[in-house]
C-alpha atoms as a PDB file:
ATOM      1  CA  UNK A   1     -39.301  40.840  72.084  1.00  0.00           C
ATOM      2  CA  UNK A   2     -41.707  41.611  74.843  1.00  0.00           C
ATOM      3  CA  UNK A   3     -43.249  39.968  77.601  1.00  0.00           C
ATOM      4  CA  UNK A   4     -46.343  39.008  75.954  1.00  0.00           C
ATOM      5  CA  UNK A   5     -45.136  37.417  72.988  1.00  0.00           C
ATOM      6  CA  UNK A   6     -44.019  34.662  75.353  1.00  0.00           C
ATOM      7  CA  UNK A   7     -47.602  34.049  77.169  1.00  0.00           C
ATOM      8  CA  UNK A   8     -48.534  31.109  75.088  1.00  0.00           C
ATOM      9  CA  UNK A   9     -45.486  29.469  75.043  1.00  0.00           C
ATOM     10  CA  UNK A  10     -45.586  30.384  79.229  1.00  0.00           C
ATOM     11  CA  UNK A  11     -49.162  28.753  78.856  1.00  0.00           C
ATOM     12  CA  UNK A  12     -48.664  25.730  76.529  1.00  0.00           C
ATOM     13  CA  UNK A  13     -45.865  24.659  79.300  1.00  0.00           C
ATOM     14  CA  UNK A  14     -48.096  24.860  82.066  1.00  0.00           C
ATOM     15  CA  UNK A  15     -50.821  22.881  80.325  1.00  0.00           C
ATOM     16  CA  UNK A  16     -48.582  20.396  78.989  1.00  0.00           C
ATOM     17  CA  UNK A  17     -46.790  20.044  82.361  1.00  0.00           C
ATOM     18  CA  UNK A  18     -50.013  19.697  84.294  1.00  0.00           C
ATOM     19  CA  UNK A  19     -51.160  16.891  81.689  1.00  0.00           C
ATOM     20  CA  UNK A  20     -48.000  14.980  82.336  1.00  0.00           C
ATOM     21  CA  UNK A  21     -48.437  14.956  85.435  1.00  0.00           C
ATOM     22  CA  UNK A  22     -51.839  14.063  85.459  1.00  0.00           C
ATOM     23  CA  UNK A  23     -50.929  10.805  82.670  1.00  0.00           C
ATOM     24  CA  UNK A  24     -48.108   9.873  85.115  1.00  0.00           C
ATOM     25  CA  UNK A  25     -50.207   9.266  88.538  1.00  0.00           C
ATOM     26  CA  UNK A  26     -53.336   7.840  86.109  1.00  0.00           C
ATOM     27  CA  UNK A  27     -50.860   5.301  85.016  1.00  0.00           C
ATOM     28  CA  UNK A  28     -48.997   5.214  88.693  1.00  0.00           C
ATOM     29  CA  UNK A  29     -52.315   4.516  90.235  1.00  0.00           C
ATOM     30  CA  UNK A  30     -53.464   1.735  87.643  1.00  0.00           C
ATOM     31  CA  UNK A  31     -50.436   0.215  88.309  1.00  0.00           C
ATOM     32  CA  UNK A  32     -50.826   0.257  91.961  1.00  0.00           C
ATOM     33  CA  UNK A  33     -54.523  -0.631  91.545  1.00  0.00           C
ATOM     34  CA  UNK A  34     -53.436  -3.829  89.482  1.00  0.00           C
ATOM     35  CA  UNK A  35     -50.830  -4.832  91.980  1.00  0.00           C
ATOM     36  CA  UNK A  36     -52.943  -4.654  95.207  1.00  0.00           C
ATOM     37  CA  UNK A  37     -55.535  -6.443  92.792  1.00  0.00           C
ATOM     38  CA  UNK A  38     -53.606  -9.442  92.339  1.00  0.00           C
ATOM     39  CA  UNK A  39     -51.744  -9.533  95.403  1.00  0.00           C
ATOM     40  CA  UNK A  40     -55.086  -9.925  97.207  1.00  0.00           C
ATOM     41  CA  UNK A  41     -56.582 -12.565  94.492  1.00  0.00           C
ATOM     42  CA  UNK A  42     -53.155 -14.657  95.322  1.00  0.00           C
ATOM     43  CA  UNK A  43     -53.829 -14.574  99.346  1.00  0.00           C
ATOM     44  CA  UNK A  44     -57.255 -15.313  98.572  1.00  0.00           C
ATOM     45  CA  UNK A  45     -56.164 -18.593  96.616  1.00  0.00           C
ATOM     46  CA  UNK A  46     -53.034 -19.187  99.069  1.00  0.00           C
ATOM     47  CA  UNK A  47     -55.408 -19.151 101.909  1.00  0.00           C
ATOM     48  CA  UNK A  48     -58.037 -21.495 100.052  1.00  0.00           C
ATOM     49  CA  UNK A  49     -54.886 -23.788  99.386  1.00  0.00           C
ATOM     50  CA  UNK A  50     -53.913 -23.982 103.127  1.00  0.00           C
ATOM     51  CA  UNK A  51     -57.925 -24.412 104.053  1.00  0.00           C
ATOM     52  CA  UNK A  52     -57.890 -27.412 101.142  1.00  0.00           C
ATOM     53  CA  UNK A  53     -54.769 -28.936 102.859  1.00  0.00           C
ATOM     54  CA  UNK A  54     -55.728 -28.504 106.132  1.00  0.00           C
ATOM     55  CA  UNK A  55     -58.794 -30.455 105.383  1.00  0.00           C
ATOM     56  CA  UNK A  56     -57.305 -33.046 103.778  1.00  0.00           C
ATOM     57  CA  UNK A  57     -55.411 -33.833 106.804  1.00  0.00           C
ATOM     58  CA  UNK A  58     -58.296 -34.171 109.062  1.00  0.00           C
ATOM     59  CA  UNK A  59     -60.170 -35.658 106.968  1.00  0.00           C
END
């Protein structure tokens, strides 16, 4: 068996490696994305909750 009877199994390994790796950090990244997402929408309404009680008490 020679050398270039193994090329496209050398290249179908490559390809599929590089679009594992490219499903892995889209998925990593939506996940982050999400997470910073909601994170900031829950300081947003923790900080309108501490304005709304903070009002209440001076008013």
């Amino acid at each position: 068996m020679s050398s270039g009877d193994r090329l496209p199994e050398l290249l179908f390994a490559i390809v599929l490696a590089c679009v594992l790796t490219a499903v892995f950090f889209g998925v990593l990244y939506w996940v982050v994305r999400v997470a910073v997402r909601d994170g900031i929408q829950d300081a947003d309404r923790s900080v309108a909750r501490a304005a709304r009680r903070g009002d209440a008490e001076s008013g």
